[in-house]
Protein backbone atom coordinates (compact mmCIF):
# COMPACT_ATOMS: atom_id res chain seq x y z
CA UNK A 1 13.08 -18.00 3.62
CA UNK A 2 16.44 -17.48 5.17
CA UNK A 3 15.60 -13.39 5.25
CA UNK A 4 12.04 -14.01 7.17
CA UNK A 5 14.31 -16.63 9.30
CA UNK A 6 16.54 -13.70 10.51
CA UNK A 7 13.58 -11.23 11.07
CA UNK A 8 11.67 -13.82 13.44
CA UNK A 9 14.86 -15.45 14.93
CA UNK A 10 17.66 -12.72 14.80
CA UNK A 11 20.91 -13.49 15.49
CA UNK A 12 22.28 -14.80 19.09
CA UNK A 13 25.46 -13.03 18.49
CA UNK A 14 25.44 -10.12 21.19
CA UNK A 15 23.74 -9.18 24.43
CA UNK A 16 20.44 -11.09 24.02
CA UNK A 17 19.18 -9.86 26.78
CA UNK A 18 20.21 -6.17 25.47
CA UNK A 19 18.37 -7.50 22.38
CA UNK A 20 15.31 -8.64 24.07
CA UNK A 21 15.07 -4.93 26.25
CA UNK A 22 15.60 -2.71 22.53
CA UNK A 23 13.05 -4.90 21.15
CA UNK A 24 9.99 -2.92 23.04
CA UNK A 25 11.58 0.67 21.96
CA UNK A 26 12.33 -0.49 18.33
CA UNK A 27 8.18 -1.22 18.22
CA UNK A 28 7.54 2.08 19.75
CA UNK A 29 9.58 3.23 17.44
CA UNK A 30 8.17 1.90 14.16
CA UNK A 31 4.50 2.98 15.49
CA UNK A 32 5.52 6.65 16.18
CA UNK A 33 6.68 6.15 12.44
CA UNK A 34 3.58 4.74 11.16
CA UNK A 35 1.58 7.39 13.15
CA UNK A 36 3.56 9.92 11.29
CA UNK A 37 3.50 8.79 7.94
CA UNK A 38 -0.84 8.08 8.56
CA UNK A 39 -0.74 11.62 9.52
CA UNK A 40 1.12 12.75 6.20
CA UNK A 41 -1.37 10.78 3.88
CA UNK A 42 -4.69 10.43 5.67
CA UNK A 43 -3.90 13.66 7.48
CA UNK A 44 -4.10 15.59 4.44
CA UNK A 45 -7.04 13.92 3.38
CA UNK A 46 -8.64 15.14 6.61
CA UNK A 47 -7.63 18.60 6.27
CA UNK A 48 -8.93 18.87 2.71
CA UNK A 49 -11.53 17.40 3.82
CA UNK A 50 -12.03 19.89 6.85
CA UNK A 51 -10.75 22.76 4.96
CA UNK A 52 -13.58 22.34 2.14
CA UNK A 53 -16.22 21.89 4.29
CA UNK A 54 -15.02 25.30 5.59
CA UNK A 55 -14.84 26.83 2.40
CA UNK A 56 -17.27 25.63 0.19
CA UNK A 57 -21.27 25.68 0.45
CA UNK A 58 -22.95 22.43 1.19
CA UNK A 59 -24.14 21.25 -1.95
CA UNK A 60 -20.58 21.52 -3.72
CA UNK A 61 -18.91 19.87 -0.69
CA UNK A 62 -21.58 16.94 -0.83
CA UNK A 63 -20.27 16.82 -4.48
CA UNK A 64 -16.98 16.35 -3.56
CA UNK A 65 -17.75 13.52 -0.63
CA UNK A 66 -19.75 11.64 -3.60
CA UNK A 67 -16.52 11.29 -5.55
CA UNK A 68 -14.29 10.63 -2.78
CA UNK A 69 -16.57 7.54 -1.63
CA UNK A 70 -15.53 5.80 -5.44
CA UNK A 71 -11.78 7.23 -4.46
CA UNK A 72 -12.37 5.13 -1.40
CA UNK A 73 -13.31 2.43 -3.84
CA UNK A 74 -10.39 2.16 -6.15
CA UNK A 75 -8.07 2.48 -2.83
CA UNK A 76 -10.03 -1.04 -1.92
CA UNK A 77 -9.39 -2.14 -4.60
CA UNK A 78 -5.96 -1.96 -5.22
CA UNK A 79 -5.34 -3.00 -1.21
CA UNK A 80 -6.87 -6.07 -2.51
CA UNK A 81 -5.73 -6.71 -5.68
CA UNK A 82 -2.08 -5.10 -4.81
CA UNK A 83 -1.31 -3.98 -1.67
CA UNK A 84 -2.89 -6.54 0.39
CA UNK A 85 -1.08 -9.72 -1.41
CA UNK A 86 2.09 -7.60 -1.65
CA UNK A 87 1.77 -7.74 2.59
CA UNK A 88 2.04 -11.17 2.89
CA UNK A 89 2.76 -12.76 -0.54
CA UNK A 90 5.60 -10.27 -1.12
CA UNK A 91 7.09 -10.79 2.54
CA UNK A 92 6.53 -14.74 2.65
CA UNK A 93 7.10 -16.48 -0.89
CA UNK A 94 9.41 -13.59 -2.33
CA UNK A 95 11.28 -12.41 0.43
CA UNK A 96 14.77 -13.17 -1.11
CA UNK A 97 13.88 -11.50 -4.03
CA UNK A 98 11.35 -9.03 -3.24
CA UNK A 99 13.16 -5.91 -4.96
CA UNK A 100 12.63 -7.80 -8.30
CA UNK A 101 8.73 -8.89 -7.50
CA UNK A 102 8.27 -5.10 -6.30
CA UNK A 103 8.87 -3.65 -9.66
CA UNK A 104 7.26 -5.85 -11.20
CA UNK A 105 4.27 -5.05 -9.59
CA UNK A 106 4.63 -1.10 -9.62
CA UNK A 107 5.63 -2.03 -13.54
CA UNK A 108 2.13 -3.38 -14.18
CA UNK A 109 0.45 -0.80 -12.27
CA UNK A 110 1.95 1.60 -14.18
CA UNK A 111 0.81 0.58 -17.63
CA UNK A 112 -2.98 0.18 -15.81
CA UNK A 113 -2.74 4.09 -14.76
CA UNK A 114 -3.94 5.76 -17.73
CA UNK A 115 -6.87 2.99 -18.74
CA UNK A 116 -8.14 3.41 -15.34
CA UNK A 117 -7.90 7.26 -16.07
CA UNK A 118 -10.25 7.06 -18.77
CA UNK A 119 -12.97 5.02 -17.55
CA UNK A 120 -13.14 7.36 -14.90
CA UNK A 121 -13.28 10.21 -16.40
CA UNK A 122 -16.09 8.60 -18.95
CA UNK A 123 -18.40 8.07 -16.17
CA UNK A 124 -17.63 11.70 -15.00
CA UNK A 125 -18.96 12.68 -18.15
CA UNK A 126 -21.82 10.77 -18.18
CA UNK A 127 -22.62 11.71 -14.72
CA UNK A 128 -22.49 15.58 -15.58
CA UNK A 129 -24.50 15.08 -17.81
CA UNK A 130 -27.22 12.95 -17.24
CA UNK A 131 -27.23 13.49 -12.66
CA UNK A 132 -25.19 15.99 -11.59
CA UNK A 133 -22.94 18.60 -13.09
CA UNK A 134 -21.06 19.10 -9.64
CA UNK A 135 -20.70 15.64 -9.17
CA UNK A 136 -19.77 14.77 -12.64
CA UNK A 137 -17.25 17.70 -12.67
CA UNK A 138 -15.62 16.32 -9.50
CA UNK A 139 -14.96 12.62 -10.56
CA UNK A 140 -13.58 14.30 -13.53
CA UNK A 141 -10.72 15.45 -11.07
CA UNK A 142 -10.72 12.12 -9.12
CA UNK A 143 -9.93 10.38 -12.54
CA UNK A 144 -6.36 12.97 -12.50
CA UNK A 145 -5.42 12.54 -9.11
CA UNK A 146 -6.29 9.06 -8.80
CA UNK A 147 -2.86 7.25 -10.73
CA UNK A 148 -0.45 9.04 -8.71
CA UNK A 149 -2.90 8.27 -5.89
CA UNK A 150 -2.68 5.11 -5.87
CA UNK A 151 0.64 4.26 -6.78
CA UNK A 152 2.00 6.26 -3.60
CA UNK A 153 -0.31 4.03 -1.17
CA UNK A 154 0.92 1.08 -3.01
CA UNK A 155 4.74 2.43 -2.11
CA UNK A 156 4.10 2.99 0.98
CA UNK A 157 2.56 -0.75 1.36
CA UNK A 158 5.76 -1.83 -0.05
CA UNK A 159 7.53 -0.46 3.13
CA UNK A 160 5.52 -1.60 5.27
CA UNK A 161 5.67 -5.18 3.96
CA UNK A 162 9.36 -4.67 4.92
CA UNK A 163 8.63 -3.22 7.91
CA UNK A 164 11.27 0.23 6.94
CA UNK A 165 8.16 1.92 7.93
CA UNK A 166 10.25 5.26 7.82
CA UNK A 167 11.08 5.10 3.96
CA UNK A 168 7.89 6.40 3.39
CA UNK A 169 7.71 8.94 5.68
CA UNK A 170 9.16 11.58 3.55
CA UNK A 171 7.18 11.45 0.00
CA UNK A 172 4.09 11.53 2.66
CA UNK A 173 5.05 14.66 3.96
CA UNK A 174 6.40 16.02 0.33
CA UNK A 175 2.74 14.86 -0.72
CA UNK A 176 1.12 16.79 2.51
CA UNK A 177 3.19 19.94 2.65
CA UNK A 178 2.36 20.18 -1.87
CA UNK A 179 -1.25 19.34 -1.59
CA UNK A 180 -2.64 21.79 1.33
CA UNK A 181 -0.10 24.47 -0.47
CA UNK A 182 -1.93 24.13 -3.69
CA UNK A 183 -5.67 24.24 -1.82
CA UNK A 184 -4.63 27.23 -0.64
CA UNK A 185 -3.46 28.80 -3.69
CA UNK A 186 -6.60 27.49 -5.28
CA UNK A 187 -9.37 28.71 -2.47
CA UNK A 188 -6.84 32.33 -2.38
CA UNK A 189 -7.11 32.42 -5.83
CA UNK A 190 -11.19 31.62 -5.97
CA UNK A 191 -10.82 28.78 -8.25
CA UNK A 192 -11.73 26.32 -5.69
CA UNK A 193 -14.19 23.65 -6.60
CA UNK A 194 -14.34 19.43 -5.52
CA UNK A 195 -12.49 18.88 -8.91
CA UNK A 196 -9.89 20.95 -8.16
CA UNK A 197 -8.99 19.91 -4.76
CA UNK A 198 -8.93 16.55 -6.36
CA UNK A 199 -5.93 18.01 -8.67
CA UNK A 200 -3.86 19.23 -5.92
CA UNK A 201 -4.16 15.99 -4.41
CA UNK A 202 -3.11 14.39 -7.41
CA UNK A 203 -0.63 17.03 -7.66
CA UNK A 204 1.22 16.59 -4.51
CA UNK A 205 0.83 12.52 -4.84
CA UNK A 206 3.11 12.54 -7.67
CA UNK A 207 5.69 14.63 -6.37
CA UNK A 208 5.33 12.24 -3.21
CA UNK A 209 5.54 9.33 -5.58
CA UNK A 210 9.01 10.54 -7.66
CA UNK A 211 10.72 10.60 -3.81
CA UNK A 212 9.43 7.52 -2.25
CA UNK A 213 10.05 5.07 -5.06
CA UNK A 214 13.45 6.54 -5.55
CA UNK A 215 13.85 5.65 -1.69
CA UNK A 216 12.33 1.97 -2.48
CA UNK A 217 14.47 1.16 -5.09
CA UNK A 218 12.52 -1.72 -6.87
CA UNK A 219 14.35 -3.63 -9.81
CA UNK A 220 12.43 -2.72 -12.87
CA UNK A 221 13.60 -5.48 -14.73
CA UNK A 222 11.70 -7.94 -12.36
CA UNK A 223 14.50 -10.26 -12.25
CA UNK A 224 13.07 -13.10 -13.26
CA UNK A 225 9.38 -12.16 -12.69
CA UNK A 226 6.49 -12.48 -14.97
CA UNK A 227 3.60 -10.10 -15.09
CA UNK A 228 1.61 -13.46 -15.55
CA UNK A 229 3.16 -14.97 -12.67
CA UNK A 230 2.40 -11.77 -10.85
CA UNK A 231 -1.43 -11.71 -11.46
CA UNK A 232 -1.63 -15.14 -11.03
CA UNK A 233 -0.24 -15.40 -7.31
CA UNK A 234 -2.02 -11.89 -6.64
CA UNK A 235 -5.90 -13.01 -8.01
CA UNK A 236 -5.38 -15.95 -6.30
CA UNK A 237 -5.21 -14.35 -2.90
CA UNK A 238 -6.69 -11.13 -3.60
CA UNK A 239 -9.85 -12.48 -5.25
CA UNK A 240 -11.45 -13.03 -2.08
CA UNK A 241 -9.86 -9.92 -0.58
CA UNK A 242 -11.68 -7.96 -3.70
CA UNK A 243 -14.98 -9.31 -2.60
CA UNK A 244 -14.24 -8.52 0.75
CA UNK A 245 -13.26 -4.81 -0.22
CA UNK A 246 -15.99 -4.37 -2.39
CA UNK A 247 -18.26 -5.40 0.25
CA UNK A 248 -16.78 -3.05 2.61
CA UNK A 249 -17.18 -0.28 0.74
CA UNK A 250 -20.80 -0.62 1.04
CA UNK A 251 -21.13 -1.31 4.38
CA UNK A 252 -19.14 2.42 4.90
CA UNK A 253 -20.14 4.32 1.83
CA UNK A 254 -23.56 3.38 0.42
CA UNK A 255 -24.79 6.37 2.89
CA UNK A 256 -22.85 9.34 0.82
CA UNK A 257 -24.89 7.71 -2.39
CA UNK A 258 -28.19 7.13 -0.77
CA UNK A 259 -28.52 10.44 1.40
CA UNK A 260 -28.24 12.66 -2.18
CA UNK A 261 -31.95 10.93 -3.25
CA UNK A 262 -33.00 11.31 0.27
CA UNK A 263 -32.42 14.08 1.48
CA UNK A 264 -30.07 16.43 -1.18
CA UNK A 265 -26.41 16.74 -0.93
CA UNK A 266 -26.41 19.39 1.32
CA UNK A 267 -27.09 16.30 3.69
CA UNK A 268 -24.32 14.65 2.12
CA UNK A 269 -22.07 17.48 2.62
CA UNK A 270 -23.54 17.54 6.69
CA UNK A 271 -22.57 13.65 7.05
CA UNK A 272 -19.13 13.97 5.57
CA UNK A 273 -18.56 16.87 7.96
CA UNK A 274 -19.25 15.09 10.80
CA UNK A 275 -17.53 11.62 10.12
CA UNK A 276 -14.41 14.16 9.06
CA UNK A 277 -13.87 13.65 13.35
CA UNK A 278 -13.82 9.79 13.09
CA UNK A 279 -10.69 10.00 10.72
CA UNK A 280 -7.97 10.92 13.08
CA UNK A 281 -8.82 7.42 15.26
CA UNK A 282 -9.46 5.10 11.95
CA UNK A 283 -6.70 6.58 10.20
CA UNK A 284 -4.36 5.56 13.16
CA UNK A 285 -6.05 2.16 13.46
CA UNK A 286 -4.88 1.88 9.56
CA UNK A 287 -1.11 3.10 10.40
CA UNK A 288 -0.79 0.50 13.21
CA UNK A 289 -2.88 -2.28 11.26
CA UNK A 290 -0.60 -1.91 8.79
CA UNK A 291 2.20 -3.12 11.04
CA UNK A 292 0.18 -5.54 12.37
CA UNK A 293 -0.15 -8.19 9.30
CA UNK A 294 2.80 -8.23 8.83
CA UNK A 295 3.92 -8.57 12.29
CA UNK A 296 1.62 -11.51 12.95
CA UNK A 297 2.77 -13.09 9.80
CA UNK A 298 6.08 -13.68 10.88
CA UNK A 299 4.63 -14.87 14.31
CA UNK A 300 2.34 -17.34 12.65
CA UNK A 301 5.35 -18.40 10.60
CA UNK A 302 7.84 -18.63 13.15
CA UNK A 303 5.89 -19.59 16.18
CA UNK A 304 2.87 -20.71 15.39
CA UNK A 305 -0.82 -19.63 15.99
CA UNK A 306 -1.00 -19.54 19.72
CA UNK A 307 1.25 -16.99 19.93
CA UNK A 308 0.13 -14.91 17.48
CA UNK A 309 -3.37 -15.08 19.20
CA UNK A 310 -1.45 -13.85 21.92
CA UNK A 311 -0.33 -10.48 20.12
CA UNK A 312 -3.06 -10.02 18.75
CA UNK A 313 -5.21 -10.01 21.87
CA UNK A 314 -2.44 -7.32 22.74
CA UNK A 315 -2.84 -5.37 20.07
CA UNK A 316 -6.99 -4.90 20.60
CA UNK A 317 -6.02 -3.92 23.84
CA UNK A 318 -3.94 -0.99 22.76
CA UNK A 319 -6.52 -0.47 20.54
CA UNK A 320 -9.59 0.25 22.53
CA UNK A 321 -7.16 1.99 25.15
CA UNK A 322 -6.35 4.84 22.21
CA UNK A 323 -10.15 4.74 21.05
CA UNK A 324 -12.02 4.92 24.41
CA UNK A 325 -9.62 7.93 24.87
CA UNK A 326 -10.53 9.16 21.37
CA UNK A 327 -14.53 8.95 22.20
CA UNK A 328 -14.08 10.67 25.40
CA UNK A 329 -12.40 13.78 23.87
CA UNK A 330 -14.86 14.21 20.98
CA UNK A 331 -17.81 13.89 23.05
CA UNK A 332 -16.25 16.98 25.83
CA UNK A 333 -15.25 18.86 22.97
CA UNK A 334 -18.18 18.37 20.67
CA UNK A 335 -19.46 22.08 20.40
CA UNK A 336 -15.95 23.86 20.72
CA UNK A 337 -14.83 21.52 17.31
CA UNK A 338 -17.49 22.54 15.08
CA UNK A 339 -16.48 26.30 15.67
CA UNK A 340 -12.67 25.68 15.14
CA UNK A 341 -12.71 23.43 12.41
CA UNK A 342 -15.83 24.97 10.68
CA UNK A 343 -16.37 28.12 11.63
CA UNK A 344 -19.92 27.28 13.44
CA UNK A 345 -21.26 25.67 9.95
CA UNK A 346 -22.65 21.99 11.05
CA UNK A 347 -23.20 23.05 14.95
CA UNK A 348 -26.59 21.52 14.55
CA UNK A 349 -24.89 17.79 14.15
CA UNK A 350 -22.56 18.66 17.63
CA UNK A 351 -24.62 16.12 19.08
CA UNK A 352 -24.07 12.90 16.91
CA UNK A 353 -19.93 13.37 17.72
CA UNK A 354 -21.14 10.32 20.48
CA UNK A 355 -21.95 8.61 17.59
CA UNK A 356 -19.41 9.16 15.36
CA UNK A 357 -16.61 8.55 18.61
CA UNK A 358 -18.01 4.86 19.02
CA UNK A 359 -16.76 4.41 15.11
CA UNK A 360 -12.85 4.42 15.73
CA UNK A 361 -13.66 1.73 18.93
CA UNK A 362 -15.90 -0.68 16.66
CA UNK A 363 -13.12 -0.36 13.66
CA UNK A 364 -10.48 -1.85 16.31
CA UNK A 365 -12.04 -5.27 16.39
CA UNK A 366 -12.71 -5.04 12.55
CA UNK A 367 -9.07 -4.24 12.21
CA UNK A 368 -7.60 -6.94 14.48
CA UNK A 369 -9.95 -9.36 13.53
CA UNK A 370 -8.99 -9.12 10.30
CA UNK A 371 -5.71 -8.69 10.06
CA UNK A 372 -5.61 -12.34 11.96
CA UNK A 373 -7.92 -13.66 9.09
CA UNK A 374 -5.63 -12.25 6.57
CA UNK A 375 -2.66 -14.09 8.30
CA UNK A 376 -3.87 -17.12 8.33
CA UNK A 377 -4.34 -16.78 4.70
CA UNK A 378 -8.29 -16.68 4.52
CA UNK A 379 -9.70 -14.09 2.99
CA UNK A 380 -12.80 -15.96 2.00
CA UNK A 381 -13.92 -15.63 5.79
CA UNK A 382 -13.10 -11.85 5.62
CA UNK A 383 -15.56 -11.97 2.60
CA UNK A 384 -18.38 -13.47 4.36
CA UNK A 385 -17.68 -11.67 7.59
CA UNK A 386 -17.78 -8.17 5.04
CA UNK A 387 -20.88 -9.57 3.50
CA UNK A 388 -22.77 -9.35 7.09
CA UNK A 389 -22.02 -5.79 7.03
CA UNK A 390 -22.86 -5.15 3.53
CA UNK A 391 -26.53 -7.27 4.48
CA UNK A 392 -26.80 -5.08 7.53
CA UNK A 393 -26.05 -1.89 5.75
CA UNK A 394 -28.14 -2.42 2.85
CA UNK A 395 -31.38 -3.36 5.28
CA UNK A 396 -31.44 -2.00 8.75
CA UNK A 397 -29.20 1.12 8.17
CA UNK A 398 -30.51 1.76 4.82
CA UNK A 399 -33.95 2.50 6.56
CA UNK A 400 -31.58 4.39 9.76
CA UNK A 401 -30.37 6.56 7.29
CA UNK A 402 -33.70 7.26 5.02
CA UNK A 403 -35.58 8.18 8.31
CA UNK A 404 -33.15 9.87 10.21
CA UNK A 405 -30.18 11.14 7.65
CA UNK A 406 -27.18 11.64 9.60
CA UNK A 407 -27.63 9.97 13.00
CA UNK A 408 -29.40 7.27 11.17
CA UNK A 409 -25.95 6.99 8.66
CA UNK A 410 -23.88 7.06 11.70
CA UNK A 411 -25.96 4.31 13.04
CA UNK A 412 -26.45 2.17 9.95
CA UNK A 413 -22.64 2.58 10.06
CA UNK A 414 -21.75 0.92 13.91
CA UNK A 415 -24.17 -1.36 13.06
CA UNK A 416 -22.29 -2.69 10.10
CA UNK A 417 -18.99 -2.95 12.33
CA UNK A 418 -20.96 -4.63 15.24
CA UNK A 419 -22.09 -7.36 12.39
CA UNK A 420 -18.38 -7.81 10.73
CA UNK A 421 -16.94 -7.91 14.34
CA UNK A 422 -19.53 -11.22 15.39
CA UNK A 423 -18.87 -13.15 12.69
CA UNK A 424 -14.92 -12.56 12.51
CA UNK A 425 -14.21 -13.35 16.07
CA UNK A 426 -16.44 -16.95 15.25
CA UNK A 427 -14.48 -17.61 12.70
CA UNK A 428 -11.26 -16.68 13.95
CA UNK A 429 -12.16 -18.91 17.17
CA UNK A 430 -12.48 -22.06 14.91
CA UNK A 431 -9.27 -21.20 13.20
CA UNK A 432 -7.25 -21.30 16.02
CA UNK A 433 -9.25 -24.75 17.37
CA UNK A 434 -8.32 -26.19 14.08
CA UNK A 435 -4.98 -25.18 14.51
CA UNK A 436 -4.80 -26.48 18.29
CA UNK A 437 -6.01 -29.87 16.75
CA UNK A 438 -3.54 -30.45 13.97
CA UNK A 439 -0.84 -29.39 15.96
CA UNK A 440 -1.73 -31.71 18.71
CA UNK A 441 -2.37 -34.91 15.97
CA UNK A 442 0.39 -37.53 16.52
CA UNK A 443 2.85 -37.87 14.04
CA UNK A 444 2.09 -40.92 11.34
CA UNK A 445 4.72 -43.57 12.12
């Protein structure tokens, strides 16, 4: 623990009060980082997004959100299974040693890429032919971009967990810079479908993948480490996180499944446009709330829980400053955005841009919330507080969205958030009372 020691308590050799003043600007500094390297990765997810909304007709492009809800899928489930214990696992049992316990991770992963590949790709067969060719044709290309996928988000975790939040930066922007060149070259070239848009994001993941893990270094030899080991220390703190992911992705997705039957992908297509404006304010919450475990980790570790209520009540603060600010611009800019982003296609839905604004402010608490869950090493009460949303989802905004299809998604969708956000604040309140209690207990004689 000596290297977590030296993180939370550095050194009193030098100016401490020079220390204490850089401390502020080396924060700044690590979010302006973050910021950028969320911009690399989710940013090009929101400009393929944008850019096929643009280009293709609504049906195909409802295709293509159908697929890249399961994308979202396998992304929660690695965070659990991988990324997630890798956070805090990774940073607080292994931190001596965590070069040897990283590639022993990205070892295993590895060997899991082309299984997963093929069970993807079966169900995209199945699906073309029994539902939909479009959508059946497009998780055909999710199941080849999805290893490389994956494997750079689970790099990029491993920065973060050491908080060298710049390491990453640069197989982001390799991945950016390859994938939006190859959508072009695609659309130019009028081979542009949702399956291969999925390529060229698998495409420039991979190239983003050979650069950042030569940047991360891990020991491939695991030093030590056992694969067993591994998946036992993982499942038993990413078990719950897994329920808690898969329960998530309901409460966000089950309306880019359910609006198809409803109401045709062409509604599908109209929802994903829409919520495209959400992903610039969630994606940031997800750059910074990926500093944040980590950072209240340490505090929880090295100072206990009051203070890293304290930073955390910060942190919400910043939060809903950069949200509210977020909500205010979509709403003034509502009709102007559909005409530069779109072209005019999906003016009709200018309106629900209130809607989709309040999304990035109801994530904050979801993100906080959690992340102070996660640190205190419970994700069963993330599960249940995930399993509200999925019950509100599945009930009241199942019926929003079959009445009123996009508003009524968007809805459905707060909703959810609202739900998770009650019942993780109650049980982060008795957390910290617990903790108040046993710290205050007299010492046995």
């Amino acid at each position: 623990m000596s290297r977590l020691k030296r993180l939370v308590f550095p050194s009193n050799s030098g100016n401490a009060v020079g220390e204490l003043a850089l401390a502020p600007l080396r924060w700044a500094a690590r979010g302006g980082l973050a910021v950028a390297d969320q911009a690399a990765l989710a940013g090009t997810n929101f400009a393929v997004s944008v850019l096929l909304a643009r280009w293709l007709a609504p049906a195909p492009y409802g295709a293509f959100s159908v697929a890249l809800a399961f994308s979202w899928l396998l992304r929660s489930l690695y965070d659990a299974l991988v990324n997630a214990p890798m956070t805090v696992i990774g940073v607080g049992r292994h931190a001596e040693h965590f070069r040897s316990y990283l590639g022993t991770v990205l070892g295993a992963q590895l060997k899991l890429a082309l299984p997963l590949a093929g069970v993807i790709l079966l169900a995209g067969l199945i699906v073309q032919q029994a539902v939909s060719p479009s959508v059946g044709d497009a998780l055909m290309g999710l199941a080849v971009a999805s290893p490389p996928l994956l494997l750079l988000w689970s790099a990029r975790s491993a920065f973060y967990a050491e908080l060298r939040v710049g390491g990453s930066v640069l197989g982001g922007a390799l991945y950016c810079a390859t994938s939006l060149a190859a959508l072009a070259a695609l659309h130019a070239g009028g081979w542009l479908t949702p399956a291969s848009a999925f390529v060229a994001l698998g495409l420039g993941a991979g190239l983003g993948v050979l650069v950042t893990l030569r940047r991360l270094a891990p020991d491939w030899n695991g030093g030590g480490f056992s694969v067993r080991q591994i998946v036992n220390e993982h499942w038993g703190y990413g078990r719950w996180a897994l329920a808690d992911g898969t329960m998530g992705w309901v409460s966000l997705n089950l309306y880019y499944l359910v609006l198809p039957a409803s109401h045709g992908l062409e509604w599908t297509g109209a929802l994903r446009a829409v919520m495209n404006f959400s992903l610039p304010g969630t994606h940031t919450l997800m750059a910074l709330g990926a500093l944040l475990l980590p950072t209240l980790v340490r505090q929880r570790e090295g100072a206990g829980a009051r203070a890293m209520t304290r930073t955390a009540w910060r942190w919400l603060g910043i939060f809903l400053g950069l949200t509210s600010v977020y909500l205010g611009a979509l709403w003034l800019m509502r009709n102007e955005l559909f005409v530069l982003f779109y072209g005019g296609k999906y003016r009709e839905h200018a309106s629900s841009l209130l809607w989709v604004g309040l999304v990035p402010v109801s994530a904050s608490f979801a993100v906080v919330l959690g992340s102070v869950l996660q640190a205190f090493e419970r994700p069963d009460l993330g599960f249940w507080s995930q399993v509200g949303s999925a019950v509100a989802a599945l009930t009241v905004g199942l019926g929003l969205a079959t009445l009123w299809g996009v508003n009524g998604a968007i809805g459905g969708l707060i909703l959810s958030y609202v739900t998770g956000t009650a019942l993780r604040a109650y049980f982060w309140r008795n957390l910290v009372r617990r903790s108040r209690v046993e710290t205050s207990k007299p010492l046995d004689s």
